[in-house]
Protein backbone atom coordinates (compact mmCIF):
# COMPACT_ATOMS: atom_id res chain seq x y z
CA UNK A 1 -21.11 16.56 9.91
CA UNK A 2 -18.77 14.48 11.73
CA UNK A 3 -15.00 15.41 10.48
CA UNK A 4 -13.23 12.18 8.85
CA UNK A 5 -10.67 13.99 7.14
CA UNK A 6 -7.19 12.19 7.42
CA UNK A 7 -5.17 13.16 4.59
CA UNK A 8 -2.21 15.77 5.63
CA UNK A 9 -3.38 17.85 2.65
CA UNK A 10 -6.93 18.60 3.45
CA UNK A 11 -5.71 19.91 7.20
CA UNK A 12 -5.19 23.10 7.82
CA UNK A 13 -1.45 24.49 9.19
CA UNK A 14 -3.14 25.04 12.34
CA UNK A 15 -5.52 21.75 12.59
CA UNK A 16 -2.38 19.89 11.74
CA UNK A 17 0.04 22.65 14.37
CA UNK A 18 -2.85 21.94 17.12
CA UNK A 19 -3.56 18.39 16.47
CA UNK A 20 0.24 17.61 17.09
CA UNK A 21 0.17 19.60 20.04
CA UNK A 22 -2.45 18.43 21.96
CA UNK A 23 -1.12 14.67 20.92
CA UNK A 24 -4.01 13.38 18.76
CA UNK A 25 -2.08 12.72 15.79
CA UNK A 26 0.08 9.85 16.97
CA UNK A 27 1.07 7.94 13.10
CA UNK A 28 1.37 8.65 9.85
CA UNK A 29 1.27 6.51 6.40
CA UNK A 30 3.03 7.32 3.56
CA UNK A 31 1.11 5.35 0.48
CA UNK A 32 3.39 4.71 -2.37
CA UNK A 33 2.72 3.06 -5.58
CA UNK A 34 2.88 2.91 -9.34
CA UNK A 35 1.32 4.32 -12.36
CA UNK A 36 2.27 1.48 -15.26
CA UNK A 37 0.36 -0.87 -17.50
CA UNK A 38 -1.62 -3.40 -16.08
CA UNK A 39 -2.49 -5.25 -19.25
CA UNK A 40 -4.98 -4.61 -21.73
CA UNK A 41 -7.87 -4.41 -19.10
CA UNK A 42 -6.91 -2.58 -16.26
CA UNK A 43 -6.21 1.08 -16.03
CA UNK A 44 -3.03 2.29 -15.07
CA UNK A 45 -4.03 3.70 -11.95
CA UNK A 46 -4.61 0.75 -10.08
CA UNK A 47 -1.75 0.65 -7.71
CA UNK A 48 -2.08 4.01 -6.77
CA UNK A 49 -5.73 4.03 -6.51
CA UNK A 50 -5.57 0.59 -4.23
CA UNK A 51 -3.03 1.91 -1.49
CA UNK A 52 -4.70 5.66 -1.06
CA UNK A 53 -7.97 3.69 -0.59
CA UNK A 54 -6.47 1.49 1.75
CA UNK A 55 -4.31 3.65 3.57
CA UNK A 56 -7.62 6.09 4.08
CA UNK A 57 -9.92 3.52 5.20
CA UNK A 58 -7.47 2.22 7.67
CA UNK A 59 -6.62 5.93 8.91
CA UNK A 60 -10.28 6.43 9.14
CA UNK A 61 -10.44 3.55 11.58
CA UNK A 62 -8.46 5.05 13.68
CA UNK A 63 -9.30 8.75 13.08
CA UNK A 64 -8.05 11.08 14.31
CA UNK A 65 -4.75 9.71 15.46
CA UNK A 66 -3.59 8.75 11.90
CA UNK A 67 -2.76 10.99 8.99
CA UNK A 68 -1.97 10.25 5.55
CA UNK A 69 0.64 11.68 3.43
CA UNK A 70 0.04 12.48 -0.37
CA UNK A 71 0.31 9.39 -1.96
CA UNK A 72 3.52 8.41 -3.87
CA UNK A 73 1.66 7.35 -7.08
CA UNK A 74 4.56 6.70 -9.70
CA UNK A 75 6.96 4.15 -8.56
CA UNK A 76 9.76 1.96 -10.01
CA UNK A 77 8.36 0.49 -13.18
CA UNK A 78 11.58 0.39 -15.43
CA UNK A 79 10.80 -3.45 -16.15
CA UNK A 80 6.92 -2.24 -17.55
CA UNK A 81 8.67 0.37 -20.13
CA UNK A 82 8.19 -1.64 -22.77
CA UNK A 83 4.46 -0.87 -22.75
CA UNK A 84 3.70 2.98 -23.56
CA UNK A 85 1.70 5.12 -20.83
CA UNK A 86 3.95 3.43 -17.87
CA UNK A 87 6.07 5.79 -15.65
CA UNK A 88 9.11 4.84 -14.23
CA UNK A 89 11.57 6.62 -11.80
CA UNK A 90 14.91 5.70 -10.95
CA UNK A 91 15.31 3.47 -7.97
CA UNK A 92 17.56 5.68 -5.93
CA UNK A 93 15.54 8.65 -7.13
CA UNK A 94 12.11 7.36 -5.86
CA UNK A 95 13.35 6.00 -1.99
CA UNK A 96 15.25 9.34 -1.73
CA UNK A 97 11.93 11.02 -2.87
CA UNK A 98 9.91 8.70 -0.08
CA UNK A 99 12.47 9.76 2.45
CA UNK A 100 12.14 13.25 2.22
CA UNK A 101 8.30 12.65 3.04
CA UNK A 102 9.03 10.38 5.98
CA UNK A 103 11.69 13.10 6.96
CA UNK A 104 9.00 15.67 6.57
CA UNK A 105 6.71 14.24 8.61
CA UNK A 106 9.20 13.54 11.00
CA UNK A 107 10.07 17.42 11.54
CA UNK A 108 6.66 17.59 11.92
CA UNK A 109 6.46 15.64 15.07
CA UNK A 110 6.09 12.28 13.84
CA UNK A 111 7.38 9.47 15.50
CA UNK A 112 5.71 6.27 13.66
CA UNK A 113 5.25 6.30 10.53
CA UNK A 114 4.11 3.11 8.10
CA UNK A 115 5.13 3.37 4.44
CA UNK A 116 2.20 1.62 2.56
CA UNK A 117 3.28 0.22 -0.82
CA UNK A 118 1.21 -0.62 -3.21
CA UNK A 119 3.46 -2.24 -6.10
CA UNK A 120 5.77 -5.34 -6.32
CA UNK A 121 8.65 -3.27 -7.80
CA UNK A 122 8.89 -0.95 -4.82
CA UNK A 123 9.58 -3.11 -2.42
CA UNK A 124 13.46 -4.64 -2.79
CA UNK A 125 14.61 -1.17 -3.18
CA UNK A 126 13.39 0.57 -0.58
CA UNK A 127 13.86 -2.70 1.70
CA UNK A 128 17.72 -2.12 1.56
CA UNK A 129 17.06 0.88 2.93
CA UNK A 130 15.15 0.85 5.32
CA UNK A 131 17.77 0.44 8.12
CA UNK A 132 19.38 3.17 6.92
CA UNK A 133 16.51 5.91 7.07
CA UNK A 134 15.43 4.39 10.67
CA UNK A 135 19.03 5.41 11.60
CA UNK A 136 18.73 9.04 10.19
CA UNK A 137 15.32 9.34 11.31
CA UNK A 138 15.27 8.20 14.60
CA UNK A 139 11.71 6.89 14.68
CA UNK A 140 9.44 3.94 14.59
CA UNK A 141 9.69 3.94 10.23
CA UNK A 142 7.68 0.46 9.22
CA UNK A 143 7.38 -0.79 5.21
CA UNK A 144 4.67 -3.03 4.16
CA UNK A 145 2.33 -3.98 1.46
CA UNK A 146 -1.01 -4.02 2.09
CA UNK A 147 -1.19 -7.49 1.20
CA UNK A 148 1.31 -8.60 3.67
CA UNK A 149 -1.44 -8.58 6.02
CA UNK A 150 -3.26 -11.34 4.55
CA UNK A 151 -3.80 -14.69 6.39
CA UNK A 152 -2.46 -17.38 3.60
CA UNK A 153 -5.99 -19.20 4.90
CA UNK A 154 -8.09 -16.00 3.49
CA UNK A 155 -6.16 -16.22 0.43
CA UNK A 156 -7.19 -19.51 -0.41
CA UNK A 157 -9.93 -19.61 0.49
CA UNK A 158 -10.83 -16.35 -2.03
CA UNK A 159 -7.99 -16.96 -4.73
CA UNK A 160 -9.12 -19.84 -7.42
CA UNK A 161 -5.80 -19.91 -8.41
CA UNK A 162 -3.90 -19.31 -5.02
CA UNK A 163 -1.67 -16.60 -5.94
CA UNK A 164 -1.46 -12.93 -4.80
CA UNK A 165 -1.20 -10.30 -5.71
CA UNK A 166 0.16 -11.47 -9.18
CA UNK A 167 -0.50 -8.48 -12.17
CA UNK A 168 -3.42 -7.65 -13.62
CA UNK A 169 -4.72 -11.33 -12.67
CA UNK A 170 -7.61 -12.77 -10.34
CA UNK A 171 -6.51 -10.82 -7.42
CA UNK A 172 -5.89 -7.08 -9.09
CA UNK A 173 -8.78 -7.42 -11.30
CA UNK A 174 -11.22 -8.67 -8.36
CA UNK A 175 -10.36 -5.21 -5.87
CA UNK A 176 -10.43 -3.23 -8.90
CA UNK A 177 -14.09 -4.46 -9.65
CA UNK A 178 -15.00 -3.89 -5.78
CA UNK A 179 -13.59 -0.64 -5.89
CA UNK A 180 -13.92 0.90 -8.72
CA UNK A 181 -15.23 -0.97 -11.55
CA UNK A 182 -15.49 1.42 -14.23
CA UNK A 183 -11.97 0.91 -14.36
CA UNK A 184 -12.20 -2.36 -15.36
CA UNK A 185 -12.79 -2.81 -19.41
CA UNK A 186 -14.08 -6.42 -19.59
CA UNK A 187 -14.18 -6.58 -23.62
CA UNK A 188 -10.30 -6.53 -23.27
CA UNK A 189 -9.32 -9.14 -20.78
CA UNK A 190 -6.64 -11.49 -22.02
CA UNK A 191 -5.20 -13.85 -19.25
CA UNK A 192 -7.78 -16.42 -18.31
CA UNK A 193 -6.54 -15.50 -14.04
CA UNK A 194 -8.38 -12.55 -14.68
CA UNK A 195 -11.65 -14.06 -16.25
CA UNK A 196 -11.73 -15.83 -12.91
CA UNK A 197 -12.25 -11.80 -10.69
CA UNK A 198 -15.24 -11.24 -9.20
CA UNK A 199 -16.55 -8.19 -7.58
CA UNK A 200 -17.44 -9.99 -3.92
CA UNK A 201 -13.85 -11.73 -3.89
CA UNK A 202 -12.56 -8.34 -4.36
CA UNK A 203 -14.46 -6.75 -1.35
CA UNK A 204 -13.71 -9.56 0.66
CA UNK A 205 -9.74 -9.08 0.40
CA UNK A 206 -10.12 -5.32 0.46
CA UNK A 207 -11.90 -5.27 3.69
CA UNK A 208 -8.93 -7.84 5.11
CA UNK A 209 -6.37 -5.41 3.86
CA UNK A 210 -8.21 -2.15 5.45
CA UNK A 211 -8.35 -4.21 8.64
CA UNK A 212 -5.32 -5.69 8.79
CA UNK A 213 -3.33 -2.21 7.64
CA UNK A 214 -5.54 -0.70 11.12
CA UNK A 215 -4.46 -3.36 13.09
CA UNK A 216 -1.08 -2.77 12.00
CA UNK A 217 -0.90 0.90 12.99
CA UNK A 218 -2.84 0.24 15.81
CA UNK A 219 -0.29 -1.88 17.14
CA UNK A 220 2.22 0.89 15.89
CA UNK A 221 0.75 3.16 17.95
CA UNK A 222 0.52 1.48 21.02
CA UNK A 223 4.32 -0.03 20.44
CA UNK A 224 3.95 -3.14 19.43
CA UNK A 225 3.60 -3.60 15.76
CA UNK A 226 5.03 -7.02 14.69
CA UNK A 227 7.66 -6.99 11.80
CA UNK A 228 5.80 -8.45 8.87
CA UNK A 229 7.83 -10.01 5.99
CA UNK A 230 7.11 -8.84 2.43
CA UNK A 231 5.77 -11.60 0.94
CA UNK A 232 3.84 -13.01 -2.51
CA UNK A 233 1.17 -15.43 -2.13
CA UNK A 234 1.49 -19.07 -4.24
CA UNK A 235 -0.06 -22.22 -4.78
CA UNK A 236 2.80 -23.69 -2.71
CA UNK A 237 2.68 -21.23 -0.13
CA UNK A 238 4.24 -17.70 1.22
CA UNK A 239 7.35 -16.28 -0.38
CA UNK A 240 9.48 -14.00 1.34
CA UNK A 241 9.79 -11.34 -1.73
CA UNK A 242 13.17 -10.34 -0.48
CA UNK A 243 15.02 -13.51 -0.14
CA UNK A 244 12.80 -15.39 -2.31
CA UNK A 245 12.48 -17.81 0.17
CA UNK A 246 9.12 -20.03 1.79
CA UNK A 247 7.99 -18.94 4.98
């Protein structure tokens, strides 16, 4: 059977040891997420789930030259508290946590690495410092979304109500029925963005995000890998998540 295997964890020391040397591993992704409530319908998973899917599928395009770190899968969720069964860490806690993995792999031999994120409430925080860590690290250290990579076209064409990723709405509750949708409890939906998921507009955006995350450490890899904003998709167009600005 052909070896596929890209998460770090199922290596051995010495596959991973011999790997390195030889040169075949040449990236690594470091999926972080969330585990909080995603409404009465979703399971609390979902974040996590999505980005170690997507960050495996991608690797596996690429196999063997990407790895995959063990996902990150509780995030910063303090503004979700109000809803039992959410986890939350603090904000300086979790990007000193994420880090020490990037810092990790980088005594390891790794030289580009691609922090994957998976939830809105990651991203400002580890944004501001993300200049920072390149500076300690001295590597190629990228930190996207996976829906960053989405042509605005795509999403319009696939979102009724053209926004992304939004929570617990069309676009959550669509990928969650494409991948997994045992984890979606239909008797429960409340929000009438999420009556409008289907199952084929959620494989459609999940195979965009598996390709565009591959093109995106392909490009790593071979040195130029553009610098993608981190952006929400609306009716009225991209928003830079950051400065909260159109693009």
């Amino acid at each position: 059977m052909e070896d596929r295997r890209v998460f770090v964890g199922d290596l051995t020391r010495k596959e991973f040891r011999e790997r390195m040397e030889q040169g075949i591993i040449q990236a690594a992704v470091v999926p972080v997420a969330s585990t909080e409530q995603h409404h009465e319908h979703l399971e609390m998973i979902h974040d996590a789930l999505h980005v170690a899917h997507i960050a495996e599928q991608a690797a596996r395009r690429l196999h063997p030259h990407v790895v995959v770190a063990t996902p990150v899968s509780i995030g910063i969720s303090e503004h979700w508290m109000a809803h039992p069964g959410t986890l939350t860490v603090r904000p300086e806690i979790f990007c000193e946590f994420v880090f020490d993995v990037c810092h990790s792999l980088q005594r390891g031999g790794l030289r580009r690495i691609l922090i994957l994120n998976g939830h809105g409430g990651n991203v400002k925080p580890l944004m501001r410092r993300l200049d920072e860590y390149r500076e300690k690290l001295k590597i190629d250290l990228r930190f996207n979304s996976y829906w960053d990579v989405y042509d605005p076209e795509l999403v319009r064409e696939h979102m009724s109500l053209g926004r992304l990723p939004g929570h617990a709405c069309e676009y959550e509750t669509s990928t969650m029925l494409a991948l997994d949708p045992r984890r979606v409890h239909r008797s429960d939906v409340q929000n009438e963005g999420a009556r409008l998921a289907t199952r084929d507009k959620g494989e459609a955006l999940l195979e965009a995000a598996i390709a565009g995350v591959a093109d995106l450490l392909r490009r790593l890899i071979a040195g130029d890998a553009p610098n993608l904003p981190p952006v929400s998709f609306r009716p009225e167009g991209r928003i830079h998540l950051v400065t909260g600005q159109p693009l």
